[in-house]
Structure formats: C-alpha cells, structure tokens
ModelCIF file with pLDDT and N, C-alpha, C, O atoms, coordinates in Angstrom:
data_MODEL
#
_entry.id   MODEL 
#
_entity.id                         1 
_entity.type                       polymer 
_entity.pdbx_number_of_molecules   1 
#
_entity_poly.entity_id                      1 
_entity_poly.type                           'polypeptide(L)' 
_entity_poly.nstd_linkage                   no 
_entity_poly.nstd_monomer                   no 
_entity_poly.pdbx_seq_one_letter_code       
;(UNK)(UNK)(UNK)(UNK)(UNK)(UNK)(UNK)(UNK)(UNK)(UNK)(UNK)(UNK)(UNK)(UNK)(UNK)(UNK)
(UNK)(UNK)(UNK)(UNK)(UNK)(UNK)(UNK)(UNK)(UNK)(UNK)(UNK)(UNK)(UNK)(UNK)(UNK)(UNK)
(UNK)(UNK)(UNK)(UNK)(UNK)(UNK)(UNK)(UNK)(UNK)(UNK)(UNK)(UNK)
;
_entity_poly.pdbx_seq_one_letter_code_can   XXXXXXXXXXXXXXXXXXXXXXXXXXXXXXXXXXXXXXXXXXXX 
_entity_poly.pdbx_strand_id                 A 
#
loop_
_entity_poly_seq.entity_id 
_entity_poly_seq.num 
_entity_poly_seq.mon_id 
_entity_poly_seq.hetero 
1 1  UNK n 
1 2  UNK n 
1 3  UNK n 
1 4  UNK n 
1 5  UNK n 
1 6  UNK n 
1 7  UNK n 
1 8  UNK n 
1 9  UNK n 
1 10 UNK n 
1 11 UNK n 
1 12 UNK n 
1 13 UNK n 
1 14 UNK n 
1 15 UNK n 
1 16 UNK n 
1 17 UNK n 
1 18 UNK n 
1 19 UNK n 
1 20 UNK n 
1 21 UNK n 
1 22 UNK n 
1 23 UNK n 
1 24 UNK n 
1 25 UNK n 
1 26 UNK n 
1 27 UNK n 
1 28 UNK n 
1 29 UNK n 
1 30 UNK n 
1 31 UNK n 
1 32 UNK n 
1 33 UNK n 
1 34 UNK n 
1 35 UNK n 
1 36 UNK n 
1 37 UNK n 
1 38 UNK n 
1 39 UNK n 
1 40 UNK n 
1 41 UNK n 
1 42 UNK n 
1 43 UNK n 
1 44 UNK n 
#
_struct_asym.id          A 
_struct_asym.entity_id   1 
#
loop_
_ma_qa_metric.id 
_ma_qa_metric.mode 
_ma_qa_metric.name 
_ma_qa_metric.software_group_id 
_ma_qa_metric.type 
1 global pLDDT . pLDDT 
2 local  pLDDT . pLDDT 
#
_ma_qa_metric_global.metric_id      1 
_ma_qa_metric_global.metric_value   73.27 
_ma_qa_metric_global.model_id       1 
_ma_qa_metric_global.ordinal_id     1 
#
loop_
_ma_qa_metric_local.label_asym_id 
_ma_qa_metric_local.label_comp_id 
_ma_qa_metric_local.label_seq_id 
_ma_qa_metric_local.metric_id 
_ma_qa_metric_local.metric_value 
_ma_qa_metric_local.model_id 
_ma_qa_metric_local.ordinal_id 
A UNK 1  2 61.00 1 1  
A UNK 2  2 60.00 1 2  
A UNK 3  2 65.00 1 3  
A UNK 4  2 70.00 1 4  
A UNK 5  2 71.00 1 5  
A UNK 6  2 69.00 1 6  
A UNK 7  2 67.00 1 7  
A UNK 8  2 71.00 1 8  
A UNK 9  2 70.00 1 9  
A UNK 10 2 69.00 1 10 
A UNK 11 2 73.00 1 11 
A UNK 12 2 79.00 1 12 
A UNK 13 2 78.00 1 13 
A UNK 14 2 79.00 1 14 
A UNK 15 2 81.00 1 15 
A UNK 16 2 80.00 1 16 
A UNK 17 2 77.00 1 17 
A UNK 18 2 76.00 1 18 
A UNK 19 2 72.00 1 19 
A UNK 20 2 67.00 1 20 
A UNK 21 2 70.00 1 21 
A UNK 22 2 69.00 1 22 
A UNK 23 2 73.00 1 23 
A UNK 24 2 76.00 1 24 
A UNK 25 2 78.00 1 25 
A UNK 26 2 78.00 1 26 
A UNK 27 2 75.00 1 27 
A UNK 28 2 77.00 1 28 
A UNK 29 2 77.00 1 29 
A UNK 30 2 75.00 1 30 
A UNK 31 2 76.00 1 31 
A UNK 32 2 75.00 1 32 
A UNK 33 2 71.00 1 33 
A UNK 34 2 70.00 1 34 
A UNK 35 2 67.00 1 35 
A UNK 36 2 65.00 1 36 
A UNK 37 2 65.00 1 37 
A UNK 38 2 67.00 1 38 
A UNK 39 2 75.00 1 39 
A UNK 40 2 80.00 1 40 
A UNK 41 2 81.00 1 41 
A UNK 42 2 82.00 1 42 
A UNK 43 2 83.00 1 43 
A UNK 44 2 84.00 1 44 
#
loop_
_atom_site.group_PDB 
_atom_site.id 
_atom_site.type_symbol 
_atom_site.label_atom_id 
_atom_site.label_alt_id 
_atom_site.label_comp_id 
_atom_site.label_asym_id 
_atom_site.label_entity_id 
_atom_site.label_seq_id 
_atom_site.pdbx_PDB_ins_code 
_atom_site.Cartn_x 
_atom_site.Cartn_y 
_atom_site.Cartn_z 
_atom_site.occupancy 
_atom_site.B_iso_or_equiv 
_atom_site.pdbx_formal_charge 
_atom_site.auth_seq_id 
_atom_site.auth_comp_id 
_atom_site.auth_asym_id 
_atom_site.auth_atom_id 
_atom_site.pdbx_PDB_model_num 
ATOM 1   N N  . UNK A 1 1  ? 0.978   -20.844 -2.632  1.00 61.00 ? 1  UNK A N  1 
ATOM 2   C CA . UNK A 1 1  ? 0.549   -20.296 -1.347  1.00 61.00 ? 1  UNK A CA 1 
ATOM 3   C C  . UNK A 1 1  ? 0.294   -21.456 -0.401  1.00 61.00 ? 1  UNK A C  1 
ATOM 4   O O  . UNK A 1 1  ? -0.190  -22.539 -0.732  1.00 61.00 ? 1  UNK A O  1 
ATOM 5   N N  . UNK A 1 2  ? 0.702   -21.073 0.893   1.00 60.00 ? 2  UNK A N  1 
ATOM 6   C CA . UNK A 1 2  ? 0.132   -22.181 2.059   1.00 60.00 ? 2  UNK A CA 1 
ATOM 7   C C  . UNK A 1 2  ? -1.018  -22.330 1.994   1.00 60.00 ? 2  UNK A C  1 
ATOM 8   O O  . UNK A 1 2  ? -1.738  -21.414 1.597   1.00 60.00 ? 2  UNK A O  1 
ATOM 9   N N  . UNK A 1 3  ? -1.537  -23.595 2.389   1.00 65.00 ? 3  UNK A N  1 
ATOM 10  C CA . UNK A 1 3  ? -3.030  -23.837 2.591   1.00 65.00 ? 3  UNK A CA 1 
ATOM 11  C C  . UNK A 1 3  ? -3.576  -22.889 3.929   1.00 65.00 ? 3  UNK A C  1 
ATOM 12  O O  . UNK A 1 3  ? -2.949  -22.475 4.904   1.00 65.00 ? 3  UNK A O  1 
ATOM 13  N N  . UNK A 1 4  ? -4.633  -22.774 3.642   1.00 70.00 ? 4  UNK A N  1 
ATOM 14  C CA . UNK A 1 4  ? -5.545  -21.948 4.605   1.00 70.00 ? 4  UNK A CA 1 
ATOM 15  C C  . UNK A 1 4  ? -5.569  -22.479 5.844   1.00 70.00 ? 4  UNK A C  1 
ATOM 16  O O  . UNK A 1 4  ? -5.250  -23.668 5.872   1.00 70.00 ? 4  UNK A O  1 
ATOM 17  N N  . UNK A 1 5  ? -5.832  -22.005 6.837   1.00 71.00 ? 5  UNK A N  1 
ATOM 18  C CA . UNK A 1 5  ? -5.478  -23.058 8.048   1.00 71.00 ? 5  UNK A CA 1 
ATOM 19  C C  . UNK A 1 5  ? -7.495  -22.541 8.751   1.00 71.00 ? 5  UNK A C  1 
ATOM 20  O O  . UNK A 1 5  ? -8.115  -21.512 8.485   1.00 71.00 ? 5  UNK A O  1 
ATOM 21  N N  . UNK A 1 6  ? -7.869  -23.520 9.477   1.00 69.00 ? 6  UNK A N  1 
ATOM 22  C CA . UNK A 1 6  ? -8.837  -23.346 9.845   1.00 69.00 ? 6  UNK A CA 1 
ATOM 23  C C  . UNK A 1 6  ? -9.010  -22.623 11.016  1.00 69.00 ? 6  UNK A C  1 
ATOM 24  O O  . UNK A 1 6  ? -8.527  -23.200 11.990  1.00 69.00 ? 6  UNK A O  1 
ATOM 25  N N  . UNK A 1 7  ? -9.624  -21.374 11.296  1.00 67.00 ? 7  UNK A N  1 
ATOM 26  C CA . UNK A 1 7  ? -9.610  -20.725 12.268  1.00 67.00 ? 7  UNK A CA 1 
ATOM 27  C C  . UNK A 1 7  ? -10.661 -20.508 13.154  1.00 67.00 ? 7  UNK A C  1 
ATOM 28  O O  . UNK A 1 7  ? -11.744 -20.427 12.574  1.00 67.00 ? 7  UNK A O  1 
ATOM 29  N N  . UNK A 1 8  ? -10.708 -20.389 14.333  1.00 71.00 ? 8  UNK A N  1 
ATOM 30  C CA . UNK A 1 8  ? -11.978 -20.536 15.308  1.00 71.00 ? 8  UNK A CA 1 
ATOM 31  C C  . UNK A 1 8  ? -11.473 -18.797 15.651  1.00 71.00 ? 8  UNK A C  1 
ATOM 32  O O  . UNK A 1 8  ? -10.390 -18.215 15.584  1.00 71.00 ? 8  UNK A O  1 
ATOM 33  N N  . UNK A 1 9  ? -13.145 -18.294 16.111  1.00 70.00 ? 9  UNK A N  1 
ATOM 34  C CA . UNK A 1 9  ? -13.400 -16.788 15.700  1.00 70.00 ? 9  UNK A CA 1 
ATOM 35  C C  . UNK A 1 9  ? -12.949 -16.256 17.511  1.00 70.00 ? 9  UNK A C  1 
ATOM 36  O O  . UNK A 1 9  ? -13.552 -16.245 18.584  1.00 70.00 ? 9  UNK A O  1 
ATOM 37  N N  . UNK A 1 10 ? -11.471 -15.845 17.003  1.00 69.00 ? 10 UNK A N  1 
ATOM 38  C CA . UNK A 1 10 ? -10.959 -15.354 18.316  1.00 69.00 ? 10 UNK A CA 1 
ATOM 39  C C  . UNK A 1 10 ? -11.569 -14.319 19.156  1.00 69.00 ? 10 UNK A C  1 
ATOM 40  O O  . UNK A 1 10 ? -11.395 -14.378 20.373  1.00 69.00 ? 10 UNK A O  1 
ATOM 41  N N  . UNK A 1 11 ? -12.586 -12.941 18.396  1.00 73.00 ? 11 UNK A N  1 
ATOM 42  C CA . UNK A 1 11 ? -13.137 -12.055 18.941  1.00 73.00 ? 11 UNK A CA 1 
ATOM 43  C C  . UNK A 1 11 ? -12.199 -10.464 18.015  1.00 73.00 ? 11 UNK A C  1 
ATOM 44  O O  . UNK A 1 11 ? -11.503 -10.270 17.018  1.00 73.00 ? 11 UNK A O  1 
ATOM 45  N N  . UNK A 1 12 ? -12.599 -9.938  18.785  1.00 79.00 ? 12 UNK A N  1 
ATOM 46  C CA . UNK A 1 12 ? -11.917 -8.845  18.042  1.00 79.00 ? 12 UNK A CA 1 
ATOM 47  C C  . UNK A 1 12 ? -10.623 -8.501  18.061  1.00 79.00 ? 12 UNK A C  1 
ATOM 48  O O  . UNK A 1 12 ? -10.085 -8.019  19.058  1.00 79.00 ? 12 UNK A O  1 
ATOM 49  N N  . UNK A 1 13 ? -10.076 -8.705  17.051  1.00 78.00 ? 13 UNK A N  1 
ATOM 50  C CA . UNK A 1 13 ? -8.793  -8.162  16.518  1.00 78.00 ? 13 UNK A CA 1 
ATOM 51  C C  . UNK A 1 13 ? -7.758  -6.899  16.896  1.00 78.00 ? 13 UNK A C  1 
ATOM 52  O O  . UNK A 1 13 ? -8.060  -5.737  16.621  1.00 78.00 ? 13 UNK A O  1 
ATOM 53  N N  . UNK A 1 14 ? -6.677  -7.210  17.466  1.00 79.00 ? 14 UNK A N  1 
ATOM 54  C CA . UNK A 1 14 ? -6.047  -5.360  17.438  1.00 79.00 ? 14 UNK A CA 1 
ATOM 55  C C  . UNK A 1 14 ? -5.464  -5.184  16.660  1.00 79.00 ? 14 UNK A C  1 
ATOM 56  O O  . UNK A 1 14 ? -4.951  -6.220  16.236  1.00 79.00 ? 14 UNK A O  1 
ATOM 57  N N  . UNK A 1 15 ? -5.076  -3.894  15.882  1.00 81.00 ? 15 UNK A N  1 
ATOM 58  C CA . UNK A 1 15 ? -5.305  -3.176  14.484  1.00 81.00 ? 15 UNK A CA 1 
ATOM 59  C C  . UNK A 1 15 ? -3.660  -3.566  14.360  1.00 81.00 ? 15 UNK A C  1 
ATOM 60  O O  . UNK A 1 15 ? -2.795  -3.444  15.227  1.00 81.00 ? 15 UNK A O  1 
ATOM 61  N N  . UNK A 1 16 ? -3.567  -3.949  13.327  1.00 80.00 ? 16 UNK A N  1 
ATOM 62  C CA . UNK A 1 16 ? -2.557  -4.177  12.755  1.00 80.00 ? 16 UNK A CA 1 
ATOM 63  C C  . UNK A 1 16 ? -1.248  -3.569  12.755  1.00 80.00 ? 16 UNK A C  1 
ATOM 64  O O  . UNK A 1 16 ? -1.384  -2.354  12.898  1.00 80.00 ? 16 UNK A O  1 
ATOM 65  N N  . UNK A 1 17 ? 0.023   -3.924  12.649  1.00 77.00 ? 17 UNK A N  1 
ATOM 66  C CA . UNK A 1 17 ? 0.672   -2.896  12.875  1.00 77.00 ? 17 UNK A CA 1 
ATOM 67  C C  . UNK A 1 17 ? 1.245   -2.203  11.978  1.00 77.00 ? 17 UNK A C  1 
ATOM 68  O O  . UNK A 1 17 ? 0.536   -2.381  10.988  1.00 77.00 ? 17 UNK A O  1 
ATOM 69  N N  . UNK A 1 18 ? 1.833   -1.725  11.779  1.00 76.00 ? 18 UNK A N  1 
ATOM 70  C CA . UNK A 1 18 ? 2.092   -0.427  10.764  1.00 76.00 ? 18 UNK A CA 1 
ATOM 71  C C  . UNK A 1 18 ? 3.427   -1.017  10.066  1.00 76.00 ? 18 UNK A C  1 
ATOM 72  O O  . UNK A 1 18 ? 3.987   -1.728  10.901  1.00 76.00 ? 18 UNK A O  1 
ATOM 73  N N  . UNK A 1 19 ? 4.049   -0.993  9.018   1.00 72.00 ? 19 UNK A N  1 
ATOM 74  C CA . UNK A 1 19 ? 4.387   -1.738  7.939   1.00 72.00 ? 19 UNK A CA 1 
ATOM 75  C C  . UNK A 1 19 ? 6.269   -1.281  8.327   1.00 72.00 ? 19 UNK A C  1 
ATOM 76  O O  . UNK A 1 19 ? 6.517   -0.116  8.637   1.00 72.00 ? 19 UNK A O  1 
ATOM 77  N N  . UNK A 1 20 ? 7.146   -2.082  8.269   1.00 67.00 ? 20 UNK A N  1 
ATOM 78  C CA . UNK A 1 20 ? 8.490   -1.811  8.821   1.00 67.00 ? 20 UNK A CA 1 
ATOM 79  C C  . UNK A 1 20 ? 8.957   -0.699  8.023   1.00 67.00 ? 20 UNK A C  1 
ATOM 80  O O  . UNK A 1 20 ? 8.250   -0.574  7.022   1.00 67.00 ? 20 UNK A O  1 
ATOM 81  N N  . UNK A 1 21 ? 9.834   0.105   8.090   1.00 70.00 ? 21 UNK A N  1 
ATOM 82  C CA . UNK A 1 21 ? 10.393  1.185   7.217   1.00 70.00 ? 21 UNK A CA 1 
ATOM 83  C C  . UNK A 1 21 ? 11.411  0.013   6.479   1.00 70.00 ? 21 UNK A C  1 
ATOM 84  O O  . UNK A 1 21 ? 11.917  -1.008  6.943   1.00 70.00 ? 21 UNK A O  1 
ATOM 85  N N  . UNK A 1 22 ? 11.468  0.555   5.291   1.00 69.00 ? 22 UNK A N  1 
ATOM 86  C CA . UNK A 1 22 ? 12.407  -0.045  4.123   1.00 69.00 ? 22 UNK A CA 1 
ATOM 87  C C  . UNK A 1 22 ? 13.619  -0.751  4.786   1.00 69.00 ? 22 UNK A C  1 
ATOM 88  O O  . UNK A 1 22 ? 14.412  0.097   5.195   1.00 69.00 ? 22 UNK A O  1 
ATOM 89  N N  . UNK A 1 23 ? 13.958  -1.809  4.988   1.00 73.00 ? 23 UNK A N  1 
ATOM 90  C CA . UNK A 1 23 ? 15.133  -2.190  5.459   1.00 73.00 ? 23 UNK A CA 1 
ATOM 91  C C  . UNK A 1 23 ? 16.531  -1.941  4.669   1.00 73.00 ? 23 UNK A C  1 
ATOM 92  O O  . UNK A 1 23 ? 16.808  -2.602  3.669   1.00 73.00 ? 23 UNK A O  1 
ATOM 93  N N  . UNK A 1 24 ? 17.560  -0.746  5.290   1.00 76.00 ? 24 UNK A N  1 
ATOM 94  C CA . UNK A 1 24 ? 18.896  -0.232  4.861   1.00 76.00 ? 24 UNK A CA 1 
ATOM 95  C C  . UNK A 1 24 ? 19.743  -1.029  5.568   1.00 76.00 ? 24 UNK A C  1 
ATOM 96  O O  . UNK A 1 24 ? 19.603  -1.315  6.757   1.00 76.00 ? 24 UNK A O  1 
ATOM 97  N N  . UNK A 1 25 ? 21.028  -1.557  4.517   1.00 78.00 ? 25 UNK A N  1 
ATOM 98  C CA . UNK A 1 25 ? 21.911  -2.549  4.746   1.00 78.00 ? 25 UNK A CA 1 
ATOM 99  C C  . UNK A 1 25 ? 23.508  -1.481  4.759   1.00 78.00 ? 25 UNK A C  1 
ATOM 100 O O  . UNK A 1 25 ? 23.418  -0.860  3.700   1.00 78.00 ? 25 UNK A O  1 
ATOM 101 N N  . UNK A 1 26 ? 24.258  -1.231  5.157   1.00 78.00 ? 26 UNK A N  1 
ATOM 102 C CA . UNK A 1 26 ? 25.482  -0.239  5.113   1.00 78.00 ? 26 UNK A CA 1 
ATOM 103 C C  . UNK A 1 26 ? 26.469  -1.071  4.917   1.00 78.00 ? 26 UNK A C  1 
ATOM 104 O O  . UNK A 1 26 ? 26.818  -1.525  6.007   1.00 78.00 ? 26 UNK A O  1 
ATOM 105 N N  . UNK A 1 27 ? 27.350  -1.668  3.688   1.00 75.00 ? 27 UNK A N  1 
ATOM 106 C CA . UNK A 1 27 ? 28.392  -2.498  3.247   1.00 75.00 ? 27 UNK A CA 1 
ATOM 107 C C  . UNK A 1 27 ? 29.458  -1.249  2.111   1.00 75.00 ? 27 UNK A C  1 
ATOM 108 O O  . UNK A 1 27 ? 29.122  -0.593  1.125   1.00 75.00 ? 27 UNK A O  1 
ATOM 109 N N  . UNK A 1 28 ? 31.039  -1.392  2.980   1.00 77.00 ? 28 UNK A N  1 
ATOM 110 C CA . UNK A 1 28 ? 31.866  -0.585  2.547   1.00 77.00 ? 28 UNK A CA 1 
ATOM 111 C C  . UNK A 1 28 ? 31.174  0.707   2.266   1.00 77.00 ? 28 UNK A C  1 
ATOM 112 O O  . UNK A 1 28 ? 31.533  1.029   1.133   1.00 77.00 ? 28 UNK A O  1 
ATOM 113 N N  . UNK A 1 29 ? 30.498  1.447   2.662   1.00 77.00 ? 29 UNK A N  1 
ATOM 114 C CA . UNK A 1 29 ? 30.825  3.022   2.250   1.00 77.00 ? 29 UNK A CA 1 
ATOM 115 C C  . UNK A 1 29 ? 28.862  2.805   1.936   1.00 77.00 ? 29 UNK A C  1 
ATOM 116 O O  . UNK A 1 29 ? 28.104  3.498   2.615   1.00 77.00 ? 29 UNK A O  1 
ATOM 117 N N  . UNK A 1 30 ? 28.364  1.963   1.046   1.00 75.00 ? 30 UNK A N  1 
ATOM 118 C CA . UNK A 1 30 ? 27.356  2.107   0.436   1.00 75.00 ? 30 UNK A CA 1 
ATOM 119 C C  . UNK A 1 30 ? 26.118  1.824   1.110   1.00 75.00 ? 30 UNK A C  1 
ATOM 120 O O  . UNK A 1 30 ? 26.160  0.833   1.840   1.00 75.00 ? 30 UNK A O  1 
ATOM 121 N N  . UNK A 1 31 ? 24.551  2.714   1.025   1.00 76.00 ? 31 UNK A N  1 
ATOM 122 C CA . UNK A 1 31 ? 23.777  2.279   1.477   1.00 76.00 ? 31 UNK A CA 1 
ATOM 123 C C  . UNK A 1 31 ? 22.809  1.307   0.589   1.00 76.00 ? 31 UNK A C  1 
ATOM 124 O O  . UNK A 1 31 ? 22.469  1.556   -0.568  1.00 76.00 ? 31 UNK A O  1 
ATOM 125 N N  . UNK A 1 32 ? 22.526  0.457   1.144   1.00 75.00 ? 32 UNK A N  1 
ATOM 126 C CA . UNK A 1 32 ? 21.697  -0.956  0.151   1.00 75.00 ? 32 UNK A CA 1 
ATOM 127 C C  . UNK A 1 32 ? 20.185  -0.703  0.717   1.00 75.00 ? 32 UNK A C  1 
ATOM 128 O O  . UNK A 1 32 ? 20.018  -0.834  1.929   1.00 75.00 ? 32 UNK A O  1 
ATOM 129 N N  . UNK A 1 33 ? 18.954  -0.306  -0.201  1.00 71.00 ? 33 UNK A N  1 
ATOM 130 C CA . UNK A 1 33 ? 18.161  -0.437  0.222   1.00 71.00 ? 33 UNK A CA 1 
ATOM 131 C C  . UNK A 1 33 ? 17.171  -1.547  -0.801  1.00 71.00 ? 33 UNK A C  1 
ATOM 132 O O  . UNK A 1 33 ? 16.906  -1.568  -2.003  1.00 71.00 ? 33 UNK A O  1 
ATOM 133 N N  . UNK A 1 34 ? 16.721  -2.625  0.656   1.00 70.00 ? 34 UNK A N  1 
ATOM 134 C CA . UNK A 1 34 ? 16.056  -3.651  0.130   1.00 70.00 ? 34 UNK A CA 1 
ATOM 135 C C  . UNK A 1 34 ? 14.655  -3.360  -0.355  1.00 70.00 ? 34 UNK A C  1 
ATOM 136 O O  . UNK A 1 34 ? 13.830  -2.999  0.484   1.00 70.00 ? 34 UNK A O  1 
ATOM 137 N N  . UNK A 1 35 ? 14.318  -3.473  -1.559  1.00 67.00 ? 35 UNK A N  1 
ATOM 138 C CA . UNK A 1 35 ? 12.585  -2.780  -1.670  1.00 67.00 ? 35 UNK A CA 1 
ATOM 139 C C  . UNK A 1 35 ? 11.994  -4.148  -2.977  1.00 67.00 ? 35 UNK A C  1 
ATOM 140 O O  . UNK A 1 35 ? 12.757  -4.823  -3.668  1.00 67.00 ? 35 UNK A O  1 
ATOM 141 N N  . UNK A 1 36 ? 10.534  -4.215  -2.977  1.00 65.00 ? 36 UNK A N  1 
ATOM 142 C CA . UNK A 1 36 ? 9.877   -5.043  -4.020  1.00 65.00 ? 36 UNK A CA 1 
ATOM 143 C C  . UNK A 1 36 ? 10.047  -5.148  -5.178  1.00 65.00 ? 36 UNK A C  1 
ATOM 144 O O  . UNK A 1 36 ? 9.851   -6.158  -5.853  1.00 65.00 ? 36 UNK A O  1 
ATOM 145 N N  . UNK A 1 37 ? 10.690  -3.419  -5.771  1.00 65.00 ? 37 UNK A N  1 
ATOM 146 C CA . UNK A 1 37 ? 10.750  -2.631  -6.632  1.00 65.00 ? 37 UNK A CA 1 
ATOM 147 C C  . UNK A 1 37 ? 11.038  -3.582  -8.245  1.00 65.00 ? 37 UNK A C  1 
ATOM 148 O O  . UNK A 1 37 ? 10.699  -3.580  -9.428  1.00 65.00 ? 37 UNK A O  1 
ATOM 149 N N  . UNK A 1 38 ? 11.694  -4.144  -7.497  1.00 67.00 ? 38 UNK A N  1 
ATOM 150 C CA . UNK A 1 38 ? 11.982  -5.213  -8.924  1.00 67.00 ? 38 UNK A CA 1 
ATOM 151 C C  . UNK A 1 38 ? 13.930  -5.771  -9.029  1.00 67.00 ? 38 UNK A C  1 
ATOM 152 O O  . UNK A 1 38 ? 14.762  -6.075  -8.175  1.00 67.00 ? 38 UNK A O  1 
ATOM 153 N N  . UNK A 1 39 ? 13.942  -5.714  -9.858  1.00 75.00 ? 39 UNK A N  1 
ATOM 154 C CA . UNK A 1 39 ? 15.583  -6.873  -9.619  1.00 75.00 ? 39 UNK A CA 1 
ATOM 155 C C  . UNK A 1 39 ? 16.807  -5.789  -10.320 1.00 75.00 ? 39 UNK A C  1 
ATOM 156 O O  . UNK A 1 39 ? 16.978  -5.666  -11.533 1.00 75.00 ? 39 UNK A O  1 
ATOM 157 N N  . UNK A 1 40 ? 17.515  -5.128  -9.356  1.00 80.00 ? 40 UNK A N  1 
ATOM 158 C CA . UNK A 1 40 ? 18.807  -4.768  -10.366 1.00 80.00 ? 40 UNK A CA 1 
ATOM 159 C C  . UNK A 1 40 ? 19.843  -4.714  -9.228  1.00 80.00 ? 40 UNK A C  1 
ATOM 160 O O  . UNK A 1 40 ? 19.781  -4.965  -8.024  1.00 80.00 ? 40 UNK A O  1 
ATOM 161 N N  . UNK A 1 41 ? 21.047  -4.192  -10.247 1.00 81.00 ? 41 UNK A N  1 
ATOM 162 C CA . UNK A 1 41 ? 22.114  -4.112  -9.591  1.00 81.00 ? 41 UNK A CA 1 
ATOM 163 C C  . UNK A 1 41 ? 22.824  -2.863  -9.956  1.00 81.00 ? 41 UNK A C  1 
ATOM 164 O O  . UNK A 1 41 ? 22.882  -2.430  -11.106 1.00 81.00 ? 41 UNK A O  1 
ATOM 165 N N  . UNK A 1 42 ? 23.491  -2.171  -8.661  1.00 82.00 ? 42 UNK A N  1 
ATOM 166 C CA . UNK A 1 42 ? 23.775  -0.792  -8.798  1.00 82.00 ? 42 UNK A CA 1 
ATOM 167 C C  . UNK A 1 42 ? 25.534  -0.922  -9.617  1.00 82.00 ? 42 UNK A C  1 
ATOM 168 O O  . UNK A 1 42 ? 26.627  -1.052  -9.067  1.00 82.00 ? 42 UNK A O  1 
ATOM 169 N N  . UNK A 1 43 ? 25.269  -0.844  -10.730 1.00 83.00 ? 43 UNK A N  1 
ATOM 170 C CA . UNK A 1 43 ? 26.288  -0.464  -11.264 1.00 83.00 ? 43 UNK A CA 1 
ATOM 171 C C  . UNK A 1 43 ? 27.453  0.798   -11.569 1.00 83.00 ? 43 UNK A C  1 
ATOM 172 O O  . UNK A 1 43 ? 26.912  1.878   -11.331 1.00 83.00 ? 43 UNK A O  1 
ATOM 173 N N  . UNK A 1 44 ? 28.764  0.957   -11.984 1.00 84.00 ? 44 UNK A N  1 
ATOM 174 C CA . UNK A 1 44 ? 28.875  2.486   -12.598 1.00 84.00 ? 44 UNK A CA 1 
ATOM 175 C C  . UNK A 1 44 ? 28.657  2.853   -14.155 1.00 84.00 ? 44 UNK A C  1 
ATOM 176 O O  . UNK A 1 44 ? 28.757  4.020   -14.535 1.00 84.00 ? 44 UNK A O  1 
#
C-alpha cells in the first residue's frame, strides 16, 4: 500500500460517489464483464 499522506482537516466532506456499474467490454459478438470475482476464462 502507498504511504499515508499527511492531511490538513479540509472541513466537511461531500458524500461520496456512488460506485461505477460493472464495466462491459463488447469484442466479436461477446459481452466481457470485468468484475473482482476472481480469475477465469470463458471457455466452451
């Protein structure tokens, strides 16, 4: 992990934003969806 960086107390915060929808990739015909899920490959 990066080191912590030292921060001076900006005041109040605006709320975070809301998390991207799953990023879908469209190559020849197929939809690729990128997720954390873990490591495979779509085989037949």
């Amino acid at each position: 992990k990066p080191p912590a960086k030292p921060r001076e107390d900006p005041g109040p915060q605006p709320p975070e934003p809301p998390e991207p929808p799953e990023p879908v990739i469209s190559a020849e015909g197929l939809e690729i969806h990128v997720t954390e899920a873990g490591r495979s490959i779509v085989a037949d």
